[in-house]
C-alpha atoms as a PDB file:
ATOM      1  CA  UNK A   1     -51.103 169.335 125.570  1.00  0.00           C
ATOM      2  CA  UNK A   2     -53.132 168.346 122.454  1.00  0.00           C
ATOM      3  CA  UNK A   3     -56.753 166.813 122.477  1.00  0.00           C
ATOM      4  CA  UNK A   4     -58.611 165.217 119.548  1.00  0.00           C
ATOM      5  CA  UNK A   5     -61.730 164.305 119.873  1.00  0.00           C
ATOM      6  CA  UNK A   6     -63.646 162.212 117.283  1.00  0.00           C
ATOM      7  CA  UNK A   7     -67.392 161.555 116.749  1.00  0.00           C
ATOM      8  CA  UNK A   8     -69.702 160.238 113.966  1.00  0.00           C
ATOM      9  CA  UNK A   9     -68.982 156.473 114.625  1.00  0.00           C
ATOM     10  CA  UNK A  10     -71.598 154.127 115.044  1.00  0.00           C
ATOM     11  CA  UNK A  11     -73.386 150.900 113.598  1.00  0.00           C
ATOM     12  CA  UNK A  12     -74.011 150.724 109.925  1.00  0.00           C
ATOM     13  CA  UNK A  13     -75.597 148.284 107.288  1.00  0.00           C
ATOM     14  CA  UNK A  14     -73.187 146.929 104.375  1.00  0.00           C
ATOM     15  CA  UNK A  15     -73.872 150.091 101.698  1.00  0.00           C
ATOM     16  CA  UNK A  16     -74.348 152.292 104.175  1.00  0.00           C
ATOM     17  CA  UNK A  17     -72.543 155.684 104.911  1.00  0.00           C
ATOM     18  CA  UNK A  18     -70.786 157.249 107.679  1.00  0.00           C
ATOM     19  CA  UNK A  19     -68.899 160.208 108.442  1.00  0.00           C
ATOM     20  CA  UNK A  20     -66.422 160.818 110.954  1.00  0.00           C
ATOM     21  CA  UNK A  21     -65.256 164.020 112.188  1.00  0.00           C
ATOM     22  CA  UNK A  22     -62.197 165.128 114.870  1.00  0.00           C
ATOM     23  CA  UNK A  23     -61.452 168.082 116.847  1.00  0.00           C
ATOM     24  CA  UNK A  24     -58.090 169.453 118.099  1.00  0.00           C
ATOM     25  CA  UNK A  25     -57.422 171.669 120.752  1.00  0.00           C
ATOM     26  CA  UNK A  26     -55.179 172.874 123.208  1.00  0.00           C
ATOM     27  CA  UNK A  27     -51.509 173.889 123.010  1.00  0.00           C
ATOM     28  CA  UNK A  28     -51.500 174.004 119.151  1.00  0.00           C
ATOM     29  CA  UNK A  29     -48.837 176.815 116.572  1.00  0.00           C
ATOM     30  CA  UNK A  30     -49.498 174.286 113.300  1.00  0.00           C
ATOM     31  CA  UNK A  31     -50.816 171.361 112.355  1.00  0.00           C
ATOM     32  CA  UNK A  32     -48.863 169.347 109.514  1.00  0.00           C
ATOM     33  CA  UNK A  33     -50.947 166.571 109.027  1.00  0.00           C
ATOM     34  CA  UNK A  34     -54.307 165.011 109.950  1.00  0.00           C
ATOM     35  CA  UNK A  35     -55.527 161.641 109.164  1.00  0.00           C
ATOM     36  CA  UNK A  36     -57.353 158.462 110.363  1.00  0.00           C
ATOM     37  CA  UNK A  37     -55.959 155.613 111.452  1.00  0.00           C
ATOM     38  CA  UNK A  38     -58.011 152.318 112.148  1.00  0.00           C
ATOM     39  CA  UNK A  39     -57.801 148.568 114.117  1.00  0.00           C
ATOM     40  CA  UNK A  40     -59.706 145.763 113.944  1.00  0.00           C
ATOM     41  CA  UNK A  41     -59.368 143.097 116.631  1.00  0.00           C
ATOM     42  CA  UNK A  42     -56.381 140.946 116.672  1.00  0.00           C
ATOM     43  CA  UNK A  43     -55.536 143.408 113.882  1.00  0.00           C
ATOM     44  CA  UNK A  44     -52.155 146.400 113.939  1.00  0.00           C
ATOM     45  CA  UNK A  45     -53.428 149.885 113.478  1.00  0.00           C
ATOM     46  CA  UNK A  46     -53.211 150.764 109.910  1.00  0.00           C
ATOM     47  CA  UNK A  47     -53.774 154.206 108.317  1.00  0.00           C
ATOM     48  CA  UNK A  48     -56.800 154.665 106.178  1.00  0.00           C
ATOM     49  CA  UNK A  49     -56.306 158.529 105.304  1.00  0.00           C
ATOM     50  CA  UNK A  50     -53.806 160.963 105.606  1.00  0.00           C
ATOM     51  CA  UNK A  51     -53.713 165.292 104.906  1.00  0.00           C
ATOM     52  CA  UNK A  52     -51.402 167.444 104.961  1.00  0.00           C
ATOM     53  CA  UNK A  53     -52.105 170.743 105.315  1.00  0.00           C
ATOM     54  CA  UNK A  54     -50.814 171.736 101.966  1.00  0.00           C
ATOM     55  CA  UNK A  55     -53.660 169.480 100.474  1.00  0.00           C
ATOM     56  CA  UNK A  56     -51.437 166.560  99.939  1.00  0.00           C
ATOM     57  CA  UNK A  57     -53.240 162.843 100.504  1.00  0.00           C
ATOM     58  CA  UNK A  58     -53.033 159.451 100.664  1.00  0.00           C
ATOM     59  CA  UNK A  59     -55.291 156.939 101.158  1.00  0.00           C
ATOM     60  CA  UNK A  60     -54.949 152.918 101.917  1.00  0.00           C
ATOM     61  CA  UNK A  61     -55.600 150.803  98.839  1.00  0.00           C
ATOM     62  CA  UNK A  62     -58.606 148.943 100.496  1.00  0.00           C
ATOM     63  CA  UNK A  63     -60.499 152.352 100.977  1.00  0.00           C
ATOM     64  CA  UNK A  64     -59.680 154.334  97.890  1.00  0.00           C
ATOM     65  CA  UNK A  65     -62.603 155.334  95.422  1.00  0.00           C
ATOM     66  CA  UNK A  66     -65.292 154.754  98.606  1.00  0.00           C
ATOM     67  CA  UNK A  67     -63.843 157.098 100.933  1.00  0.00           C
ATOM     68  CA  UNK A  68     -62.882 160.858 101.263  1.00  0.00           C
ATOM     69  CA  UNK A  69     -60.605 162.541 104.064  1.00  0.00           C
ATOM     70  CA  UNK A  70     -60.973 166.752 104.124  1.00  0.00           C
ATOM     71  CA  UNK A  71     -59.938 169.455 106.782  1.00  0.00           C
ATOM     72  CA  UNK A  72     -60.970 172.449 107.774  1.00  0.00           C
ATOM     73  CA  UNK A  73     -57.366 173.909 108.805  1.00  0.00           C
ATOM     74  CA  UNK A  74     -59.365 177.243 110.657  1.00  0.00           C
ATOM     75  CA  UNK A  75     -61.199 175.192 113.102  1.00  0.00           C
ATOM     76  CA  UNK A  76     -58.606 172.471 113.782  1.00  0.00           C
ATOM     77  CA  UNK A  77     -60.588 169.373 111.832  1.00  0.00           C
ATOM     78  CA  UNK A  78     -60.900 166.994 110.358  1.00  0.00           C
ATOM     79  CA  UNK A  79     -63.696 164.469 108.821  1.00  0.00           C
ATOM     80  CA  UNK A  80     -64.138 160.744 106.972  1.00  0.00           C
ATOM     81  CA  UNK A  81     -66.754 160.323 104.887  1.00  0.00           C
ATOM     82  CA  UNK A  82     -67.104 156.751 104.295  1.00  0.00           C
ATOM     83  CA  UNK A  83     -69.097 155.586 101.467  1.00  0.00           C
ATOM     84  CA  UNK A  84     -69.959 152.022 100.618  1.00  0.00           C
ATOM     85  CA  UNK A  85     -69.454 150.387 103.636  1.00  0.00           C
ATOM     86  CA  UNK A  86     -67.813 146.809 104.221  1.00  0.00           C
ATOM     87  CA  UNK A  87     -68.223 144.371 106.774  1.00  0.00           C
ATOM     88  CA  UNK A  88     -64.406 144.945 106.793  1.00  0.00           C
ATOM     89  CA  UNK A  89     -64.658 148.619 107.386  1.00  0.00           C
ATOM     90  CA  UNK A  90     -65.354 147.325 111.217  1.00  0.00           C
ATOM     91  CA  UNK A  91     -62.891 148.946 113.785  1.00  0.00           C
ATOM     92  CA  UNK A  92     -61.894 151.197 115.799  1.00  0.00           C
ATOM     93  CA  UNK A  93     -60.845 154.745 114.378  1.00  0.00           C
ATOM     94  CA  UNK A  94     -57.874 156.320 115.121  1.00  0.00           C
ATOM     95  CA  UNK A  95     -57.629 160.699 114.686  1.00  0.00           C
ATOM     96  CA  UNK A  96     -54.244 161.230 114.750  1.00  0.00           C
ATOM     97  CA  UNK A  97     -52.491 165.344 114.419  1.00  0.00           C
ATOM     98  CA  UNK A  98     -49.295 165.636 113.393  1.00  0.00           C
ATOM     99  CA  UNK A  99     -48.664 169.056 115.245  1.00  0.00           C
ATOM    100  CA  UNK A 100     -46.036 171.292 116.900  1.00  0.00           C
ATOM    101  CA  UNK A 101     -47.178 173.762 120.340  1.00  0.00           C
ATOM    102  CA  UNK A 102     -45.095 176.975 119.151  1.00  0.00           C
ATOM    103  CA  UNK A 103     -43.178 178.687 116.026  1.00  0.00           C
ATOM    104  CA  UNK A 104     -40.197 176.248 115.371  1.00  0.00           C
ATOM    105  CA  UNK A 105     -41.309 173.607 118.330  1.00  0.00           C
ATOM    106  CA  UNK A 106     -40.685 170.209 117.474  1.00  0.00           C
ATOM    107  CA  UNK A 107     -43.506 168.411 115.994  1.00  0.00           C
ATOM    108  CA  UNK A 108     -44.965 165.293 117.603  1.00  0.00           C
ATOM    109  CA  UNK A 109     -47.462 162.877 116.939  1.00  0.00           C
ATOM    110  CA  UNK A 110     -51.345 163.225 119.071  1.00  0.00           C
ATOM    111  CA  UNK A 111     -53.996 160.136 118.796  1.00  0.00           C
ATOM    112  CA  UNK A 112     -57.791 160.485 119.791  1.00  0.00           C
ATOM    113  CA  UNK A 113     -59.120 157.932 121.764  1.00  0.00           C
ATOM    114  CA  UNK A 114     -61.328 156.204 119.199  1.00  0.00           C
ATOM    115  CA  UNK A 115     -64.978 156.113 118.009  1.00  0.00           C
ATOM    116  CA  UNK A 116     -66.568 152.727 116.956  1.00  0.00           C
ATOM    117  CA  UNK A 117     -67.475 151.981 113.400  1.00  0.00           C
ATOM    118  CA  UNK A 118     -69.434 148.990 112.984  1.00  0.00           C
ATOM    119  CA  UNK A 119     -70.349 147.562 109.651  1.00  0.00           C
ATOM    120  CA  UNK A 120     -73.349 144.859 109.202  1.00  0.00           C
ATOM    121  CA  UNK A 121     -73.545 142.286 106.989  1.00  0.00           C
END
């Protein structure tokens, strides 16, 4: 089994900054991608940054130029600095690990639970 946990969420003015980071452990050979995923009520999930492990990433078009998605691919993690802050921005994040448990396993997708971000107006 795979675990991610995330932290860094909290309550925010308009302007302000945040950044999130997320954890993986457990039954782990390689980790293809890492990104964050977000959902505001009565909203679908929708990604807001994806890495791959080779560097590659992309970014939704409402986030672009305001925030930044990095990894650490030794420790298993990876972080969200959000910069400029919207009232928008409000949701729940999402880690999500793109990961396989041994050499050749099939890879599968693993979620966190969710941290908070909350973004005054």
């Amino acid at each position: 089994q795979v675990q991610l946990v995330e932290s860094g969420g909290g309550l925010v003015q308009a302007g302000g900054s945040l950044r999130l980071s997320c954890v993986a452990s457990g039954s782990i050979f390689s980790i293809n991608a890492m990104g964050w995923y977000r959902q505001a009520p009565g909203k679908q999930r929708e990604l807001v940054a994806i890495k791959t492990k080779g560097g590659n990433t992309n970014y939704a078009d409402s986030v672009k130029g305001r925030f930044t998605i990095s990894r650490d691919n030794a420790k298993n993690t990876v972080y969200l600095q959000m910069n400029s802050l919207k009232s928008e921005d409000t949701a729940v994040y999402y880690c999500n690990a793109y990961c396989n448990a041994y050499r050749f396993g099939a890879f599968d997708d693993y979620w966190g639970q969710g941290t908070q971000v909350t973004v005054s107006s």
